[in-house]
PDB file of N, CA and C in Angstrom:
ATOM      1  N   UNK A   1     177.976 105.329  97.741  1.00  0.00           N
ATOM      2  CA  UNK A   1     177.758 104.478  98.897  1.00  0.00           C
ATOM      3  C   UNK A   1     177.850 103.029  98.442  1.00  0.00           C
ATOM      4  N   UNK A   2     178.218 102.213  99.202  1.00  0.00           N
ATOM      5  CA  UNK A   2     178.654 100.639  98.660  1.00  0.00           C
ATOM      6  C   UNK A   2     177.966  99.885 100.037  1.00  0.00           C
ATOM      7  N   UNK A   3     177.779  99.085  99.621  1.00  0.00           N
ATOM      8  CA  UNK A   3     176.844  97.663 101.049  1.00  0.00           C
ATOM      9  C   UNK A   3     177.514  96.741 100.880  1.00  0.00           C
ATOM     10  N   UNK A   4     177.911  95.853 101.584  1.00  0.00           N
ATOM     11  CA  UNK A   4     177.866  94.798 101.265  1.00  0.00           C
ATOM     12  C   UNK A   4     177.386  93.272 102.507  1.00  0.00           C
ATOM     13  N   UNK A   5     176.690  92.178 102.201  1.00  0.00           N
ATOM     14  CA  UNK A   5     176.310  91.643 103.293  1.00  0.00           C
ATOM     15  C   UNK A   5     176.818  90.107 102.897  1.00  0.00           C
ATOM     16  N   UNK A   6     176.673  89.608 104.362  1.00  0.00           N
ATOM     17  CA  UNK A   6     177.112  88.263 104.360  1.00  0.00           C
ATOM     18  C   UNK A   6     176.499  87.561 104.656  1.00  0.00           C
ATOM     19  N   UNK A   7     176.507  86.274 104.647  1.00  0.00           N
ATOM     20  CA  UNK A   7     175.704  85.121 105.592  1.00  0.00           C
ATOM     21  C   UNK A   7     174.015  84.578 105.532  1.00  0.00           C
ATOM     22  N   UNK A   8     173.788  85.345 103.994  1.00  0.00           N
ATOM     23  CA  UNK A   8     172.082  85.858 103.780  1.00  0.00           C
ATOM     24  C   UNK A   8     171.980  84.415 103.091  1.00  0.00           C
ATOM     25  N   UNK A   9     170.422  83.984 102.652  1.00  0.00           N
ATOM     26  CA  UNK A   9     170.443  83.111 101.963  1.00  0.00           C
ATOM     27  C   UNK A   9     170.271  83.483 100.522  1.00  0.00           C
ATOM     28  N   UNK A  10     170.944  82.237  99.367  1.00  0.00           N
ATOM     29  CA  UNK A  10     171.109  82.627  98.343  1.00  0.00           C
ATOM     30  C   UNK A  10     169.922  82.498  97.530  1.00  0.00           C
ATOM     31  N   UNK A  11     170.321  83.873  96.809  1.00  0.00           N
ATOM     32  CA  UNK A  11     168.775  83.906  95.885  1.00  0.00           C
ATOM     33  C   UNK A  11     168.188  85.206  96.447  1.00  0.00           C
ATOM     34  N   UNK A  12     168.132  85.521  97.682  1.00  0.00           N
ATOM     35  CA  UNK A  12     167.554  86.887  98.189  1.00  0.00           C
ATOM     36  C   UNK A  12     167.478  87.930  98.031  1.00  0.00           C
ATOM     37  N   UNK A  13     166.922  88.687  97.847  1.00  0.00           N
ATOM     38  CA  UNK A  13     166.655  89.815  97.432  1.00  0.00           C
ATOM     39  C   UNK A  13     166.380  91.549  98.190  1.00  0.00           C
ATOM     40  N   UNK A  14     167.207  92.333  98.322  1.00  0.00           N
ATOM     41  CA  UNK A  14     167.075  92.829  99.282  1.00  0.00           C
ATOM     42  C   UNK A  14     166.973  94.481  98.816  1.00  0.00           C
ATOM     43  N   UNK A  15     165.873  95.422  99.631  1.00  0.00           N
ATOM     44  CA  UNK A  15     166.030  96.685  99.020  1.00  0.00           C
ATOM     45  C   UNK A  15     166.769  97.666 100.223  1.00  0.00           C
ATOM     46  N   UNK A  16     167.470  98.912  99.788  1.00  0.00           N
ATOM     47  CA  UNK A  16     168.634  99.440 100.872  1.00  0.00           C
ATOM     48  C   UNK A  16     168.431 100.658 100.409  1.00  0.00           C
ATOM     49  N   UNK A  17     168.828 101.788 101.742  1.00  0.00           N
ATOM     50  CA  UNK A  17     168.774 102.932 101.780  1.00  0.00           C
ATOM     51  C   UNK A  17     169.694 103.513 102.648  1.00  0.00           C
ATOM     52  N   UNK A  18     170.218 104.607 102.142  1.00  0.00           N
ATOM     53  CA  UNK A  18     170.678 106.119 103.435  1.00  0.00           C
ATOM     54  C   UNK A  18     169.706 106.645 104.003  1.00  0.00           C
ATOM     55  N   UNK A  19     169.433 106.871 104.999  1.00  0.00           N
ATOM     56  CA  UNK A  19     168.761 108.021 105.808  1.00  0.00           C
ATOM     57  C   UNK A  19     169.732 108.806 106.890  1.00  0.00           C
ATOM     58  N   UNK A  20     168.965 109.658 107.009  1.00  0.00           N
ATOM     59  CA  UNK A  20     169.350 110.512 108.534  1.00  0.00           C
ATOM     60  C   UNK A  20     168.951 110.121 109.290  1.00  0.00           C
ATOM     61  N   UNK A  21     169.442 110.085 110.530  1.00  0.00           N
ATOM     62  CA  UNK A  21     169.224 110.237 111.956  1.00  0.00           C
ATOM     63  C   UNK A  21     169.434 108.621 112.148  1.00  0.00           C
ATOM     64  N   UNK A  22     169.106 107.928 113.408  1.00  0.00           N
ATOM     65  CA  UNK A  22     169.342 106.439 113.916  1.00  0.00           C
ATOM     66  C   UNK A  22     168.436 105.630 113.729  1.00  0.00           C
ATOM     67  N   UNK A  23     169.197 104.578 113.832  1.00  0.00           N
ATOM     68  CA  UNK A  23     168.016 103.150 113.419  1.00  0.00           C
ATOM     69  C   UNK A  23     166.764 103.714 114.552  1.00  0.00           C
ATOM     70  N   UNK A  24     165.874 103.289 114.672  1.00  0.00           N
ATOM     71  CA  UNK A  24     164.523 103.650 115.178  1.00  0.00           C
ATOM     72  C   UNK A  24     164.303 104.884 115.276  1.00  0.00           C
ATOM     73  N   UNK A  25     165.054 105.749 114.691  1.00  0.00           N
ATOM     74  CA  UNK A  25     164.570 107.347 114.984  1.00  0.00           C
ATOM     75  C   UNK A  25     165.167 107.938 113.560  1.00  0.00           C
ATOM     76  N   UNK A  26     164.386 107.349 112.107  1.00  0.00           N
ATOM     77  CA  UNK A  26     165.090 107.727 111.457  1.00  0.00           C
ATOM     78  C   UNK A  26     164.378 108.974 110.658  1.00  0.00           C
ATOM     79  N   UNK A  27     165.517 109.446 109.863  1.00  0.00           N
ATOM     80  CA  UNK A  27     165.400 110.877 108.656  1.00  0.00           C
ATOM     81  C   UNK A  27     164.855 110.664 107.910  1.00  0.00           C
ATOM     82  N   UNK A  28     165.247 111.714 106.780  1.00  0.00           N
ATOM     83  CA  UNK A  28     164.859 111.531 105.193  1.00  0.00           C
ATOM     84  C   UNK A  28     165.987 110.592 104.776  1.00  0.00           C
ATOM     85  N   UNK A  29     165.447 110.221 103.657  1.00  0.00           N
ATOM     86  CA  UNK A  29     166.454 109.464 102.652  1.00  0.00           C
ATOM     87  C   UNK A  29     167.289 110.506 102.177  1.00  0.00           C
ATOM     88  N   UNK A  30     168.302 109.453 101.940  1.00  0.00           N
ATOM     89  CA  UNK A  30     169.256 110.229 100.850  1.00  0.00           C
ATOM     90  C   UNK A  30     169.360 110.190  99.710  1.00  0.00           C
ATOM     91  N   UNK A  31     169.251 110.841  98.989  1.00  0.00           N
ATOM     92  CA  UNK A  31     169.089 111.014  97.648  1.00  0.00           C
ATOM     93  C   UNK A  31     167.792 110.036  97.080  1.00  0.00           C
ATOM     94  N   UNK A  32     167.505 110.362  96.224  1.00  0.00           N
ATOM     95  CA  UNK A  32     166.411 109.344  95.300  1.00  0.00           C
ATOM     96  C   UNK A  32     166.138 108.232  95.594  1.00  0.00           C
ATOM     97  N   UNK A  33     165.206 107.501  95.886  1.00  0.00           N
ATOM     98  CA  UNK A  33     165.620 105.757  96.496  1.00  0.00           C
ATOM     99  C   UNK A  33     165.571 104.990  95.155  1.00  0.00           C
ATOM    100  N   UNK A  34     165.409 105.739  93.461  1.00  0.00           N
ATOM    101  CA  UNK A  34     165.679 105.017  92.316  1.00  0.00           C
ATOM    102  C   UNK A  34     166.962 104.928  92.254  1.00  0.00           C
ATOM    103  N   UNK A  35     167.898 105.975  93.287  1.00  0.00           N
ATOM    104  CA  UNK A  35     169.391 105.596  92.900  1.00  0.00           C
ATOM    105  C   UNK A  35     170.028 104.227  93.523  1.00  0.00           C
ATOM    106  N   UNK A  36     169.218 103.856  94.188  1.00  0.00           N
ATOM    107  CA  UNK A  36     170.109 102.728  94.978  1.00  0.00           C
ATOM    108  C   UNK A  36     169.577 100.998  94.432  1.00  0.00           C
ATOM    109  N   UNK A  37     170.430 100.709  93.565  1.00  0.00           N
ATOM    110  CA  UNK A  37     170.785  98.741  93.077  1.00  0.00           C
ATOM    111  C   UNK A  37     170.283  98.087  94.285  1.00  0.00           C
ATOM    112  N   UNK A  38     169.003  97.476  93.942  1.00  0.00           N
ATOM    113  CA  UNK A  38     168.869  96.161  95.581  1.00  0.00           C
ATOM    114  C   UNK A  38     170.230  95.142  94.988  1.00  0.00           C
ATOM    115  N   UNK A  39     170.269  94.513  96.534  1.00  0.00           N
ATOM    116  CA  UNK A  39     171.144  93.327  96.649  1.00  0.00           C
ATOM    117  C   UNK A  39     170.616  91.752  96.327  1.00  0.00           C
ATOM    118  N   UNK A  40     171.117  91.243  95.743  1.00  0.00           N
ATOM    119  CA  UNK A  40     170.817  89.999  95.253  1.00  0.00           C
ATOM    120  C   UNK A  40     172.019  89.235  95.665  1.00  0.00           C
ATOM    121  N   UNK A  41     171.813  88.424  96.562  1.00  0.00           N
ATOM    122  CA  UNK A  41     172.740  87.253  96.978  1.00  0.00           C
ATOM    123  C   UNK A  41     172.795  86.518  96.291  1.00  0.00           C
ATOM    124  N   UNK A  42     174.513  85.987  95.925  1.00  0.00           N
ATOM    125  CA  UNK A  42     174.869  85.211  95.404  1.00  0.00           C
ATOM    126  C   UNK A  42     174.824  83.450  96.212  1.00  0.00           C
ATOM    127  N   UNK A  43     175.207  82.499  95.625  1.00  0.00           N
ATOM    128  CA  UNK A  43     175.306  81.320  95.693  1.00  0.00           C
ATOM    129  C   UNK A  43     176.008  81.039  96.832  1.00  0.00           C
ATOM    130  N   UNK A  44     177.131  81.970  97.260  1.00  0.00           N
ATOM    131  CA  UNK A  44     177.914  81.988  98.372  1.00  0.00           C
ATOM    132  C   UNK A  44     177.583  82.558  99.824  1.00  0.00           C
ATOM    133  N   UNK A  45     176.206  83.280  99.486  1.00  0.00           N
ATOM    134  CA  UNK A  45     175.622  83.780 100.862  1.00  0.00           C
ATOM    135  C   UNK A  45     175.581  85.490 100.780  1.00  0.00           C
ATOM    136  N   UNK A  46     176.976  86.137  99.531  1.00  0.00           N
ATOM    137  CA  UNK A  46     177.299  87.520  99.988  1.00  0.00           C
ATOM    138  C   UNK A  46     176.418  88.636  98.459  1.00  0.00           C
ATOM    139  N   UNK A  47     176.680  89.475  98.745  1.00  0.00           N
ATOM    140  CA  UNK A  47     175.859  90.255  98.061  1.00  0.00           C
ATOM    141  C   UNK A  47     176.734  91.952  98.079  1.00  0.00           C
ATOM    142  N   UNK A  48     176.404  92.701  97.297  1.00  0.00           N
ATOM    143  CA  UNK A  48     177.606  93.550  97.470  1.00  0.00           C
ATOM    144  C   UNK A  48     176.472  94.674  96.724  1.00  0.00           C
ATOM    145  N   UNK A  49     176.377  96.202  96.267  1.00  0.00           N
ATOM    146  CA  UNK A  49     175.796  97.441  95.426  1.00  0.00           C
ATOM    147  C   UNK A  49     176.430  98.252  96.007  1.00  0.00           C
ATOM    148  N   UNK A  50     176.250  99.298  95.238  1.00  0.00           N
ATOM    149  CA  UNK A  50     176.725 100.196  94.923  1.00  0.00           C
ATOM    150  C   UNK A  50     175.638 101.749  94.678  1.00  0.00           C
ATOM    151  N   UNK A  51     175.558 103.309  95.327  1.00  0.00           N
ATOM    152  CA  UNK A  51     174.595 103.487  95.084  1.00  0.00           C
ATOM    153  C   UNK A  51     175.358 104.898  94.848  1.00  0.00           C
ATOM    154  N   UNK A  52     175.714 105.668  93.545  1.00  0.00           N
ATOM    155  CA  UNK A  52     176.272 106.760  92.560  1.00  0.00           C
ATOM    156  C   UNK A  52     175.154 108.056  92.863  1.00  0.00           C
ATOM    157  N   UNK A  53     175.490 108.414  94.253  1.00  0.00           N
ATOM    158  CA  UNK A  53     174.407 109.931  94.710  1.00  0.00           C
ATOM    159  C   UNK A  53     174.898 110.942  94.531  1.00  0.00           C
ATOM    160  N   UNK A  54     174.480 112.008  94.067  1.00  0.00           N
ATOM    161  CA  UNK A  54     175.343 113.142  93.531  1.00  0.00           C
ATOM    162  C   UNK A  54     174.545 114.174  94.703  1.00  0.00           C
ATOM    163  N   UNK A  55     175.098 113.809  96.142  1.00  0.00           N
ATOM    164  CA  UNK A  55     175.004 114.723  96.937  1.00  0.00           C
ATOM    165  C   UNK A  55     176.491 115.065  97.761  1.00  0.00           C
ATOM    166  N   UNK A  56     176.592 115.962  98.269  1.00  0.00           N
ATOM    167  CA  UNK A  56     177.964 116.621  99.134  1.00  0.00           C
ATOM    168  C   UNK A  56     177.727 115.347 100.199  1.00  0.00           C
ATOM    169  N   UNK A  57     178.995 115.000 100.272  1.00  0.00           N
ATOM    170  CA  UNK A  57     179.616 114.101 101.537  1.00  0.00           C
ATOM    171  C   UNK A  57     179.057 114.673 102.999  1.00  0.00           C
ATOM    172  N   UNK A  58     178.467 113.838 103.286  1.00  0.00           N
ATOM    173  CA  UNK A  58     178.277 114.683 104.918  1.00  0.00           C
ATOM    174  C   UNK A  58     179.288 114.936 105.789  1.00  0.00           C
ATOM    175  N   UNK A  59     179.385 115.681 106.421  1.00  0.00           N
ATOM    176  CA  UNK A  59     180.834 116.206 107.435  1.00  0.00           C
ATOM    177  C   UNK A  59     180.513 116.106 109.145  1.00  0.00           C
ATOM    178  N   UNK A  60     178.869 115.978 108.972  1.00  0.00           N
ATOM    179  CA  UNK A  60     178.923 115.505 110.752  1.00  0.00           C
ATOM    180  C   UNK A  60     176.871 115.188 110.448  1.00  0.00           C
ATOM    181  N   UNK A  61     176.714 114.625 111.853  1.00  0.00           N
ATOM    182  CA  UNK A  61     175.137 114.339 112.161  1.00  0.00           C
ATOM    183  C   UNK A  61     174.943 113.067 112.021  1.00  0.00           C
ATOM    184  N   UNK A  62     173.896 112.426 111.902  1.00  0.00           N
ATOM    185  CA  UNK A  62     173.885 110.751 112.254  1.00  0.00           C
ATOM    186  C   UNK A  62     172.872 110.313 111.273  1.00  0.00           C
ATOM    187  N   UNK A  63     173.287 109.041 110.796  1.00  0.00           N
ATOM    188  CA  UNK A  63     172.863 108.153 109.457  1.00  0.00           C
ATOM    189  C   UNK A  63     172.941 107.181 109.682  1.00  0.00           C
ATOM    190  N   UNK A  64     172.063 106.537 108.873  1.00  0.00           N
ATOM    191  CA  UNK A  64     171.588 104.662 108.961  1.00  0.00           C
ATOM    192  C   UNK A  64     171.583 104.605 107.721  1.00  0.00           C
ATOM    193  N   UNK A  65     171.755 102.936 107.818  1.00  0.00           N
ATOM    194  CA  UNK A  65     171.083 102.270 106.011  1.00  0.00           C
ATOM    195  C   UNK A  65     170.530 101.144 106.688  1.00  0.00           C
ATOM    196  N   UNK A  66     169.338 101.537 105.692  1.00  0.00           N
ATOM    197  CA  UNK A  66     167.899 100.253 106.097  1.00  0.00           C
ATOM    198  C   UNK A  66     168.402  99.419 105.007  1.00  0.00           C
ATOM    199  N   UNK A  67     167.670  98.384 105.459  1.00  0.00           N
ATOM    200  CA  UNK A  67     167.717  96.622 104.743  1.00  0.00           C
ATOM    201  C   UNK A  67     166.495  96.504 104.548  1.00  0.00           C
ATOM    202  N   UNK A  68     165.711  96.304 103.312  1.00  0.00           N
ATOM    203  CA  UNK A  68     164.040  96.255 103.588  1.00  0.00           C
ATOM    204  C   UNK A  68     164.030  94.779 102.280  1.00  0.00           C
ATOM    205  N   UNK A  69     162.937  93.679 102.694  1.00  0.00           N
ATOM    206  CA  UNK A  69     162.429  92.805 102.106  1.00  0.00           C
ATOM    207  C   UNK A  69     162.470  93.708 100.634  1.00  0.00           C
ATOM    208  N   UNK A  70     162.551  92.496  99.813  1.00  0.00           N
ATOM    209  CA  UNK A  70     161.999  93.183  98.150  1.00  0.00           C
ATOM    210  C   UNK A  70     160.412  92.958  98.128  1.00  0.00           C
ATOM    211  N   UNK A  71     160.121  92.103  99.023  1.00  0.00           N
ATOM    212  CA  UNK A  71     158.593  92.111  98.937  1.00  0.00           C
ATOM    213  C   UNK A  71     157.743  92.523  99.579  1.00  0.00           C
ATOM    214  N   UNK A  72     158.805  93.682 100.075  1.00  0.00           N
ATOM    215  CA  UNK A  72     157.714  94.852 100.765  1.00  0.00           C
ATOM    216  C   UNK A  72     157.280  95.038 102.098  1.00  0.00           C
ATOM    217  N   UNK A  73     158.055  93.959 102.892  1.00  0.00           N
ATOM    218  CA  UNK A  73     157.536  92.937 104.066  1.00  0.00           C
ATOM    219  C   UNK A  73     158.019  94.102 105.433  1.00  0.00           C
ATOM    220  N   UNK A  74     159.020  95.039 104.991  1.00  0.00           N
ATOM    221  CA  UNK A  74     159.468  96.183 106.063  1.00  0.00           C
ATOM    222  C   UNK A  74     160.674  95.688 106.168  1.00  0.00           C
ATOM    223  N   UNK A  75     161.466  96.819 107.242  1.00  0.00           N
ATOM    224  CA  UNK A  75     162.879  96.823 107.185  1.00  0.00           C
ATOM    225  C   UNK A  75     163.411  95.315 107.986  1.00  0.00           C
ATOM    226  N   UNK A  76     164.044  94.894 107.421  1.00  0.00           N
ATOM    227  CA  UNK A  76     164.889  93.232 108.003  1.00  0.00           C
ATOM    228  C   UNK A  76     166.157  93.850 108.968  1.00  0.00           C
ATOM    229  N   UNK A  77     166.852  94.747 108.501  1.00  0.00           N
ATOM    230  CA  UNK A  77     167.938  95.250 109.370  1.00  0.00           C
ATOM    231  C   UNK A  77     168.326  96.713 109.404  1.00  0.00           C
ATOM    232  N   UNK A  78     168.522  97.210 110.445  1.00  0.00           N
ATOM    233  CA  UNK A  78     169.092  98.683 110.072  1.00  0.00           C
ATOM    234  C   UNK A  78     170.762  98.881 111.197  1.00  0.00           C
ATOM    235  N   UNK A  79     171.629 100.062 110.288  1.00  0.00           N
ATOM    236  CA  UNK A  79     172.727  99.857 110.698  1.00  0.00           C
ATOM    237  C   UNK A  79     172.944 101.215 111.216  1.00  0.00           C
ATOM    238  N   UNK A  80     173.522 101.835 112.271  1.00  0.00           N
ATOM    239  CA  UNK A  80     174.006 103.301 112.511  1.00  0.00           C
ATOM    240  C   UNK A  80     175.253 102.982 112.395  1.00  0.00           C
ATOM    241  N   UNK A  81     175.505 104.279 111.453  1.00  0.00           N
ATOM    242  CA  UNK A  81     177.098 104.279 110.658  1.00  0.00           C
ATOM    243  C   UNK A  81     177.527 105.731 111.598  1.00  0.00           C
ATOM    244  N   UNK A  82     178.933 105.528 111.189  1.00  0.00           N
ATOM    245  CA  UNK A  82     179.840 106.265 111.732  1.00  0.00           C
ATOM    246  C   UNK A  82     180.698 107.002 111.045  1.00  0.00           C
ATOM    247  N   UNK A  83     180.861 108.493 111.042  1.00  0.00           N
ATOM    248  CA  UNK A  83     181.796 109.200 110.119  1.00  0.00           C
ATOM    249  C   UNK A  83     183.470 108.844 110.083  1.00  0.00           C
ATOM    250  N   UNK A  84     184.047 108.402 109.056  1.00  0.00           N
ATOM    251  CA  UNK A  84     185.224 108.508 108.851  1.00  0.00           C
ATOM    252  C   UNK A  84     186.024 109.364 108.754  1.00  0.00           C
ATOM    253  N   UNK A  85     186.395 110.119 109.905  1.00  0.00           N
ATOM    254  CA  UNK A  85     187.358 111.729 109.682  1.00  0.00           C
ATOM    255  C   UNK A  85     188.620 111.580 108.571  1.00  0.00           C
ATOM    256  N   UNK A  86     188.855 110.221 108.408  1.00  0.00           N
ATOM    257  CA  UNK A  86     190.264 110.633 107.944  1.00  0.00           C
ATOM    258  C   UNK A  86     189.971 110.768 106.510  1.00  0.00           C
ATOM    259  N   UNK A  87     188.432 110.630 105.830  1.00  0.00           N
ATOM    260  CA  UNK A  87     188.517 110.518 104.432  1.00  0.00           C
ATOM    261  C   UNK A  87     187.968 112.384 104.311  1.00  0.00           C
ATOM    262  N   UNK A  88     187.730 113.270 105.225  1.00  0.00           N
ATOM    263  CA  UNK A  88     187.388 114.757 104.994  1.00  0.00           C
ATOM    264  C   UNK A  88     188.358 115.683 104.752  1.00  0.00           C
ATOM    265  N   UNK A  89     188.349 116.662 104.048  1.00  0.00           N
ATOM    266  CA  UNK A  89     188.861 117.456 103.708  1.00  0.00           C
ATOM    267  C   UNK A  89     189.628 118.129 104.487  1.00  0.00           C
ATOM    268  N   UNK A  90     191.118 118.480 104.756  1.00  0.00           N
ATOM    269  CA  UNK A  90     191.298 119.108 105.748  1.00  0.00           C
ATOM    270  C   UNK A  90     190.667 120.890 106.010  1.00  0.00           C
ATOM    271  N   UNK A  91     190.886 121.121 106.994  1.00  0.00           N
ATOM    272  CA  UNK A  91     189.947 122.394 107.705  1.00  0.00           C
ATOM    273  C   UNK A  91     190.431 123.418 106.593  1.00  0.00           C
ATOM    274  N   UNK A  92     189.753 124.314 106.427  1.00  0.00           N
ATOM    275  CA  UNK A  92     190.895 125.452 105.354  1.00  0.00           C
ATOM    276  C   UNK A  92     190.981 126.599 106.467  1.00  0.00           C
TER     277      UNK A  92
END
């Protein structure tokens, strides 16, 4: 999984997650939350991680990634994502 954000102020610090289900109605996490690099904004505003989960690709159902303060303060933003069909396997 990869993030990346814009427009933040520099220096910030930010902690991020997968879950299931939708922003205000959310799941479990995905995978470990030690697997996922917080974001640290650069000088330019943007910030970018990367998060190496060794779970099966999901193929359908509904997911968010939270944005949470590093200082614990609760979630700053949450996003409902959308499956990309064209990156799945075709049907066998």
């Amino acid at each position: 999984a990869i993030i990346s954000l814009t427009g933040a102020p520099a220096g910030a610090r930010f902690d991020w997650h997968l879950h299931g289900g939708r922003c205000g109605s959310p799941g479990a996490l995905v995978g470990p939350a030690s697997g996922y690099d917080p974001l640290t904004v650069r000088a330019d505003g943007n910030a970018q991680s990367m998060a190496m989960l060794a779970i099966t690709t999901p193929e359908s159902g509904a997911w968010h990634v939270d944005l949470h303060a590093s200082n614990g303060s609760g979630i700053v933003a949450c996003g409902d994502l959308a499956l990309d069909e064209t990156h799945l396997p075709p049907p066998s």
